[in-house]
PDB file of N, CA and C in Angstrom:
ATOM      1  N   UNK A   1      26.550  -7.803  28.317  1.00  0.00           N
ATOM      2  CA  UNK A   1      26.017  -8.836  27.467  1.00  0.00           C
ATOM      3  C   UNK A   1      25.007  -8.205  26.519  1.00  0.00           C
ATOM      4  N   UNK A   2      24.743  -8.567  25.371  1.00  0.00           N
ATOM      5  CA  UNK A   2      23.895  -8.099  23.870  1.00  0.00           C
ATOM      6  C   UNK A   2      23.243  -9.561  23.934  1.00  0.00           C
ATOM      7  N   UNK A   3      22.112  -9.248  23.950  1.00  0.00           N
ATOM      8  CA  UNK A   3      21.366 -10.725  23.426  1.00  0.00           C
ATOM      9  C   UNK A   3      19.975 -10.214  22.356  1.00  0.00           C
ATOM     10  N   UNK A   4      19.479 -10.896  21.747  1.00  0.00           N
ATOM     11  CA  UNK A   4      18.597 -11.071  20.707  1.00  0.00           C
ATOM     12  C   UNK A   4      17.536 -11.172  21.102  1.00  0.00           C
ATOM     13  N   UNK A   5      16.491  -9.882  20.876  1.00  0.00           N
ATOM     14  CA  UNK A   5      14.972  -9.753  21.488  1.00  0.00           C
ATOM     15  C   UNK A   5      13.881  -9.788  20.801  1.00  0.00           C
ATOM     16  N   UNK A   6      13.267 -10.838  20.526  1.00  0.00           N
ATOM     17  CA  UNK A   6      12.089 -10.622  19.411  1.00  0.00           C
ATOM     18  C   UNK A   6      10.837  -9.759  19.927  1.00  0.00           C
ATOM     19  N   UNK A   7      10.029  -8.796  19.304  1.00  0.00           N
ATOM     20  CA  UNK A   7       9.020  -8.427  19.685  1.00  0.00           C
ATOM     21  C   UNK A   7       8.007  -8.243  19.003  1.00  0.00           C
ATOM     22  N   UNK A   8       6.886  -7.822  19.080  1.00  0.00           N
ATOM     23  CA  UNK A   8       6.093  -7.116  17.950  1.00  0.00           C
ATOM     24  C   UNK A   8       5.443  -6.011  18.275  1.00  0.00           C
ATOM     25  N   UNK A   9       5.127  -5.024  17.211  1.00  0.00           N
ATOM     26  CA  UNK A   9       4.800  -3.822  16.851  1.00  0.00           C
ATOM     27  C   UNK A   9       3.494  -3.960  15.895  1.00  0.00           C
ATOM     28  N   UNK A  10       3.100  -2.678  16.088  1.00  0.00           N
ATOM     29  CA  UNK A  10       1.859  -2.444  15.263  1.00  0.00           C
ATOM     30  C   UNK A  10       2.332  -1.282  13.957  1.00  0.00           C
ATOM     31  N   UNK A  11       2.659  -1.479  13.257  1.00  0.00           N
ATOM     32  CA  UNK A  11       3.159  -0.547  11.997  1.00  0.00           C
ATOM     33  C   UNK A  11       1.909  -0.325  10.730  1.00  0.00           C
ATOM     34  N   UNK A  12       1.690   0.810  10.246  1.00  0.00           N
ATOM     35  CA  UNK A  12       0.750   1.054  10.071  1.00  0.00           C
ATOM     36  C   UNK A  12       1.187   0.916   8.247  1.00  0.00           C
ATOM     37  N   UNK A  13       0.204  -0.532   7.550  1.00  0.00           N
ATOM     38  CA  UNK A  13       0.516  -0.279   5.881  1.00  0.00           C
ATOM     39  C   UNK A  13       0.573   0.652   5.082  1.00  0.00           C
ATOM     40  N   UNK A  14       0.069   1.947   5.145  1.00  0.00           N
ATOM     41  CA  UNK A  14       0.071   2.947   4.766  1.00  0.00           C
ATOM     42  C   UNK A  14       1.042   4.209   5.032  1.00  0.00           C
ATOM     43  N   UNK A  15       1.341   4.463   6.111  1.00  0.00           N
ATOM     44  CA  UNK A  15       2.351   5.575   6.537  1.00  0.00           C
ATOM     45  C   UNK A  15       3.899   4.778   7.099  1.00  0.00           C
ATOM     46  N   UNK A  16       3.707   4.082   7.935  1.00  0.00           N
ATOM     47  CA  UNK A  16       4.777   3.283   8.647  1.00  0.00           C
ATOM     48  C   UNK A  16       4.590   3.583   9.188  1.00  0.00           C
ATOM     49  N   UNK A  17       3.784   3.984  10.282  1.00  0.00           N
ATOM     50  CA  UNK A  17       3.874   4.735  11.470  1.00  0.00           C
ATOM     51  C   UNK A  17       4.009   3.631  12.867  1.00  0.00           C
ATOM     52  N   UNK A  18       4.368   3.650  13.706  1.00  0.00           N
ATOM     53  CA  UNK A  18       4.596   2.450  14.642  1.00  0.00           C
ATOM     54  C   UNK A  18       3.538   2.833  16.181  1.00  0.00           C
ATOM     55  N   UNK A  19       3.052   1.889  16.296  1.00  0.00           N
ATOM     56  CA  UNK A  19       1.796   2.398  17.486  1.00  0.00           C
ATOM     57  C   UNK A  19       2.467   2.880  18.751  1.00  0.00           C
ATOM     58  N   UNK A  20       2.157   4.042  19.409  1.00  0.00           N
ATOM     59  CA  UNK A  20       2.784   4.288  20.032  1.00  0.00           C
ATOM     60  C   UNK A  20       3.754   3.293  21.934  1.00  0.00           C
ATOM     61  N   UNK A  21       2.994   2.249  21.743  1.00  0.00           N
ATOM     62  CA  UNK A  21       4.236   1.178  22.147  1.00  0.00           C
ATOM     63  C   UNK A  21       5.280   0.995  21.735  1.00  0.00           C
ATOM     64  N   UNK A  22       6.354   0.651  22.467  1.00  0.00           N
ATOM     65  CA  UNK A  22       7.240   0.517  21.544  1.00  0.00           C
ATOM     66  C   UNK A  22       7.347  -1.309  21.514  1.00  0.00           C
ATOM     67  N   UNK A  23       6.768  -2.499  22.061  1.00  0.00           N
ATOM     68  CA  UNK A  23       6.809  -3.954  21.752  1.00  0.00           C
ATOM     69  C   UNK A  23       5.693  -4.230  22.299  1.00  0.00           C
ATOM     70  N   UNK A  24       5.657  -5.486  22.564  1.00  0.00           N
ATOM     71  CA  UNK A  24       4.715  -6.623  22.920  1.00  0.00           C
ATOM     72  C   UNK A  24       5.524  -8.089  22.740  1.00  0.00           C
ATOM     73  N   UNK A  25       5.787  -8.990  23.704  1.00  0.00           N
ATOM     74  CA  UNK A  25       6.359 -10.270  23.502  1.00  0.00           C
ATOM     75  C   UNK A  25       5.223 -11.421  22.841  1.00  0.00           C
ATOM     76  N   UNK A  26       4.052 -10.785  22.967  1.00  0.00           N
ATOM     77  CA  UNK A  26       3.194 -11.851  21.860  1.00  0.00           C
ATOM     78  C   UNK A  26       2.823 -10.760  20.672  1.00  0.00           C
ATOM     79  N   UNK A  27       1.914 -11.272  19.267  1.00  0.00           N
ATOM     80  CA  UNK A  27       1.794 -10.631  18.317  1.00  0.00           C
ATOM     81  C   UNK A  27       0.053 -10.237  18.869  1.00  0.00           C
ATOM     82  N   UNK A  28      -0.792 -11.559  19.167  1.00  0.00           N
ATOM     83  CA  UNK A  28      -1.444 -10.528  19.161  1.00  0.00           C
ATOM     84  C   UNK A  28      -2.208  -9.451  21.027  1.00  0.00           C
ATOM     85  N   UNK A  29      -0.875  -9.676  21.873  1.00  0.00           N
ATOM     86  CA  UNK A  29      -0.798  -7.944  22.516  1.00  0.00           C
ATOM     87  C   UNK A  29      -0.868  -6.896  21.449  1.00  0.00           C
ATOM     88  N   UNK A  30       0.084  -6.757  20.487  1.00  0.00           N
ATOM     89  CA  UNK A  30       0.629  -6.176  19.996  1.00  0.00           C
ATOM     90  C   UNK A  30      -1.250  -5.264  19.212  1.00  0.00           C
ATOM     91  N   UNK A  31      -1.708  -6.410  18.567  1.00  0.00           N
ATOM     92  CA  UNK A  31      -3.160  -6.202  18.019  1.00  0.00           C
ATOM     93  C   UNK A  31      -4.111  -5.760  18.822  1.00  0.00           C
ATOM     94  N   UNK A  32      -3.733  -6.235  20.248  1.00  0.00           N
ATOM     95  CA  UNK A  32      -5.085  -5.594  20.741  1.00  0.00           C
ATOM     96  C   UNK A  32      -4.668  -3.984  21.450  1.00  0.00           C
ATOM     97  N   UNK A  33      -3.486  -4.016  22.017  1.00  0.00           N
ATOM     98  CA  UNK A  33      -2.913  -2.221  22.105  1.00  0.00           C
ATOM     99  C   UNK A  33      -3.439  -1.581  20.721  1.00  0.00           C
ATOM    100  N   UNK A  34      -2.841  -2.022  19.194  1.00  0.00           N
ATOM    101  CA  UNK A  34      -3.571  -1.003  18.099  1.00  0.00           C
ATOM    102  C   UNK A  34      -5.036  -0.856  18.699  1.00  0.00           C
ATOM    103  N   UNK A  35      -5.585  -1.655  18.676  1.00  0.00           N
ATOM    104  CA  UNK A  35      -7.090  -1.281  19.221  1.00  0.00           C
ATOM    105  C   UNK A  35      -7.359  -0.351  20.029  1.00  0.00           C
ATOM    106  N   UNK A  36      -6.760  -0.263  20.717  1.00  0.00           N
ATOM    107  CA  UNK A  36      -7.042   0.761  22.135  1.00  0.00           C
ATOM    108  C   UNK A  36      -6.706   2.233  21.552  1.00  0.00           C
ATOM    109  N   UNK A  37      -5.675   2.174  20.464  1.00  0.00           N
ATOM    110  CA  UNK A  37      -5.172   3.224  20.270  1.00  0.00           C
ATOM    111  C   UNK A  37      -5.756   3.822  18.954  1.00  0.00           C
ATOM    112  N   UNK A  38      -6.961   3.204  18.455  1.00  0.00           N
ATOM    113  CA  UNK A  38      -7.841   3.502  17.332  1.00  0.00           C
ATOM    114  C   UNK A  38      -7.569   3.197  16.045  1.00  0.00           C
ATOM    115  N   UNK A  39      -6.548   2.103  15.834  1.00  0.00           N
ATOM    116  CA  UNK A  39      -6.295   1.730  14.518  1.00  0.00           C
ATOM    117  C   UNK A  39      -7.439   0.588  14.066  1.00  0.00           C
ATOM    118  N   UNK A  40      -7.403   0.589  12.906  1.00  0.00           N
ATOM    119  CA  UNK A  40      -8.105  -0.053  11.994  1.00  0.00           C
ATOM    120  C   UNK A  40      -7.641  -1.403  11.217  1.00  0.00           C
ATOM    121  N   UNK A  41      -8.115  -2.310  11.418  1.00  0.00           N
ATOM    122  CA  UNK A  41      -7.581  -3.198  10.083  1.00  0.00           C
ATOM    123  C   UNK A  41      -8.902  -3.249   9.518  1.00  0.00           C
ATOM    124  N   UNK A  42      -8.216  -2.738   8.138  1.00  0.00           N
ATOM    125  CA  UNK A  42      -9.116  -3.023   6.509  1.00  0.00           C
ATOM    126  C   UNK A  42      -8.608  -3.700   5.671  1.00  0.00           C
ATOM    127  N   UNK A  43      -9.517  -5.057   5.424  1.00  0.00           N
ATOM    128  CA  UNK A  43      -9.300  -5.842   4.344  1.00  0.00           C
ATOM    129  C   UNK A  43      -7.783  -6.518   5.009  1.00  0.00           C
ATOM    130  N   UNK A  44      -7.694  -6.831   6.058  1.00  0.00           N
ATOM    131  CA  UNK A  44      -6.411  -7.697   6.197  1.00  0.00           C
ATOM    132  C   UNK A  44      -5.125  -6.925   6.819  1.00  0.00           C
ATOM    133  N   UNK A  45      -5.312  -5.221   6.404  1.00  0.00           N
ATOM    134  CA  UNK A  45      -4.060  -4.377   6.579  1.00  0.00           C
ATOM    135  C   UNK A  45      -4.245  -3.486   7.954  1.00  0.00           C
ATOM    136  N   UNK A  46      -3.298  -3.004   8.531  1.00  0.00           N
ATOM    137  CA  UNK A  46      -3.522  -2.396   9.541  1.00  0.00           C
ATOM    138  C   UNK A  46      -3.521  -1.272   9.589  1.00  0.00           C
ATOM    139  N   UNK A  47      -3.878  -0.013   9.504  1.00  0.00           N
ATOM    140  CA  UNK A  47      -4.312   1.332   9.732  1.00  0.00           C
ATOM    141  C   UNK A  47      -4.159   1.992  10.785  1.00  0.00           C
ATOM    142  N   UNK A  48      -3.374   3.375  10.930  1.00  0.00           N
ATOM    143  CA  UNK A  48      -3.054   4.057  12.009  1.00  0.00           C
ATOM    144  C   UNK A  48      -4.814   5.670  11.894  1.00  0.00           C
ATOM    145  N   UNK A  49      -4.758   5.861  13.284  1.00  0.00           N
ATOM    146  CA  UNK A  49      -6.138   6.474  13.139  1.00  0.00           C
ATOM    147  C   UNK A  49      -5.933   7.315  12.248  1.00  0.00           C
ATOM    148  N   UNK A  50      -4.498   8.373  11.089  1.00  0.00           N
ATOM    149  CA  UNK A  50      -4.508   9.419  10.526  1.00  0.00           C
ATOM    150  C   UNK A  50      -4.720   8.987   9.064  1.00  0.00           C
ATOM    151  N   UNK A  51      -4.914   7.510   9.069  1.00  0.00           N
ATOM    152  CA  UNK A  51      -4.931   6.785   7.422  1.00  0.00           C
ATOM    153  C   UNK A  51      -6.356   6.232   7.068  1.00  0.00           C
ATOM    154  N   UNK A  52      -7.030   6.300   7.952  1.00  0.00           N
ATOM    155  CA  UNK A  52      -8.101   5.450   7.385  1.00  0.00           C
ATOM    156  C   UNK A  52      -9.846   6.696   7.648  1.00  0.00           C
ATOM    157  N   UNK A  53     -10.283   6.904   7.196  1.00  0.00           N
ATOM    158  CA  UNK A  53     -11.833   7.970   7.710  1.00  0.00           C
ATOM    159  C   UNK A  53     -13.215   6.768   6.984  1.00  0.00           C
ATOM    160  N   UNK A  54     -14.075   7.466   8.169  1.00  0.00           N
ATOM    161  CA  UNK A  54     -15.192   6.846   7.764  1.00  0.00           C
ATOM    162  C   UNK A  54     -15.750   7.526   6.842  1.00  0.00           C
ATOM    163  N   UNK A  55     -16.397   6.045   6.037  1.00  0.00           N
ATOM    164  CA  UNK A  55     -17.413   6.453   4.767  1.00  0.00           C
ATOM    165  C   UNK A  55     -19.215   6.069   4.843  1.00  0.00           C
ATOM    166  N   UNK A  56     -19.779   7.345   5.257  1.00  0.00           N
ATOM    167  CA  UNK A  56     -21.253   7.485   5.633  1.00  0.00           C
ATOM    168  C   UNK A  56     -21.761   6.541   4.664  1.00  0.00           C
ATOM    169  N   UNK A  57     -21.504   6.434   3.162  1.00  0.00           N
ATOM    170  CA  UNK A  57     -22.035   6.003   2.240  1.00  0.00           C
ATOM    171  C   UNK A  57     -22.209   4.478   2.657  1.00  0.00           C
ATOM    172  N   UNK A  58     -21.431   3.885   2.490  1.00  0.00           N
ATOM    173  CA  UNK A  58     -21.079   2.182   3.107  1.00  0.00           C
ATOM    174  C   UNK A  58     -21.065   2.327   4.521  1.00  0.00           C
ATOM    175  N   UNK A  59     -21.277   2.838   5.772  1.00  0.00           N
ATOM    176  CA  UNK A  59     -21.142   2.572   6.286  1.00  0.00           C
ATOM    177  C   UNK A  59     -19.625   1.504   7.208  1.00  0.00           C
ATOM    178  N   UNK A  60     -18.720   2.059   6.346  1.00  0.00           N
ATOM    179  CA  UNK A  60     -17.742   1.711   6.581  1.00  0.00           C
ATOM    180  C   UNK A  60     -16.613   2.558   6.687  1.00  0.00           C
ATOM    181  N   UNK A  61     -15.377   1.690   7.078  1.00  0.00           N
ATOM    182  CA  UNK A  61     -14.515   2.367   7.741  1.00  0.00           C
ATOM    183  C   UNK A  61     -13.293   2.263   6.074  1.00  0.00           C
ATOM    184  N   UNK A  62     -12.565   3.389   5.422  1.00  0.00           N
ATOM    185  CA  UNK A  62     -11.798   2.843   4.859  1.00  0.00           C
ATOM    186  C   UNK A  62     -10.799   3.500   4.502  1.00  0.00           C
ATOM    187  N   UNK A  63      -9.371   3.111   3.676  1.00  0.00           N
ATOM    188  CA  UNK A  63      -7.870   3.708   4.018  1.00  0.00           C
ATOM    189  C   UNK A  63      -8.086   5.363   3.232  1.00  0.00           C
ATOM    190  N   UNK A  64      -7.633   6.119   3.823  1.00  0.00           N
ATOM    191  CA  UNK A  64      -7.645   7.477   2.944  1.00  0.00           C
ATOM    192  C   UNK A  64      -6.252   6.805   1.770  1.00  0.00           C
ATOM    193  N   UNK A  65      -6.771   8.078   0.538  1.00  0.00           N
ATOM    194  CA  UNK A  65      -5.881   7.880  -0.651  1.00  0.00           C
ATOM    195  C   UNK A  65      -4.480   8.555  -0.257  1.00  0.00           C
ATOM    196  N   UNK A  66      -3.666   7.949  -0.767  1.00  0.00           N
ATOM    197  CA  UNK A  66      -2.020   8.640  -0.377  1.00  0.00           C
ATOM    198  C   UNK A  66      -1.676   9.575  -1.617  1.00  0.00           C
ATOM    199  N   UNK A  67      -1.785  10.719  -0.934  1.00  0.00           N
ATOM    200  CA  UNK A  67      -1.231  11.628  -1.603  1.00  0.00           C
ATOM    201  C   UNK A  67       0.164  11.902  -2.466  1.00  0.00           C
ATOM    202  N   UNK A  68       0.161  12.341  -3.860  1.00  0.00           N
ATOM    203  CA  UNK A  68       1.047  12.391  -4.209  1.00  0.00           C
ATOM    204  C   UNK A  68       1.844  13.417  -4.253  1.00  0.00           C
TER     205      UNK A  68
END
């Protein structure tokens, strides 16, 4: 039997990178594993720990620039 599995993931706006879980049957499991695993949401988006560095200046946390 094949049946239809909804889940959620933590995918990172910047790289795609997928948190190293592979689901969660609620969305926000899904949010609080990124947490554990050091991602970031800035401004709404979600951030894997290799996309985002802190800025001493602001005192804040924010997305590194994507290289071209």
């Amino acid at each position: 039997m094949i049946r239809e599995v909804t889940m959620y993931q933590a995918v990172c706006d910047r790289c795609g990178e997928i948190s190293e879980q592979i689901g969660y049957n609620e969305e926000d499991a899904a949010d609080k594993a990124s947490f554990y695993e050091q991602w970031e949401e800035i401004d709404g988006k979600l951030y894997c720990p290799d996309c985002y560095e802190y800025d001493e200046g602001t005192d804040e946390y924010k997305p590194k620039k994507k290289e071209d």
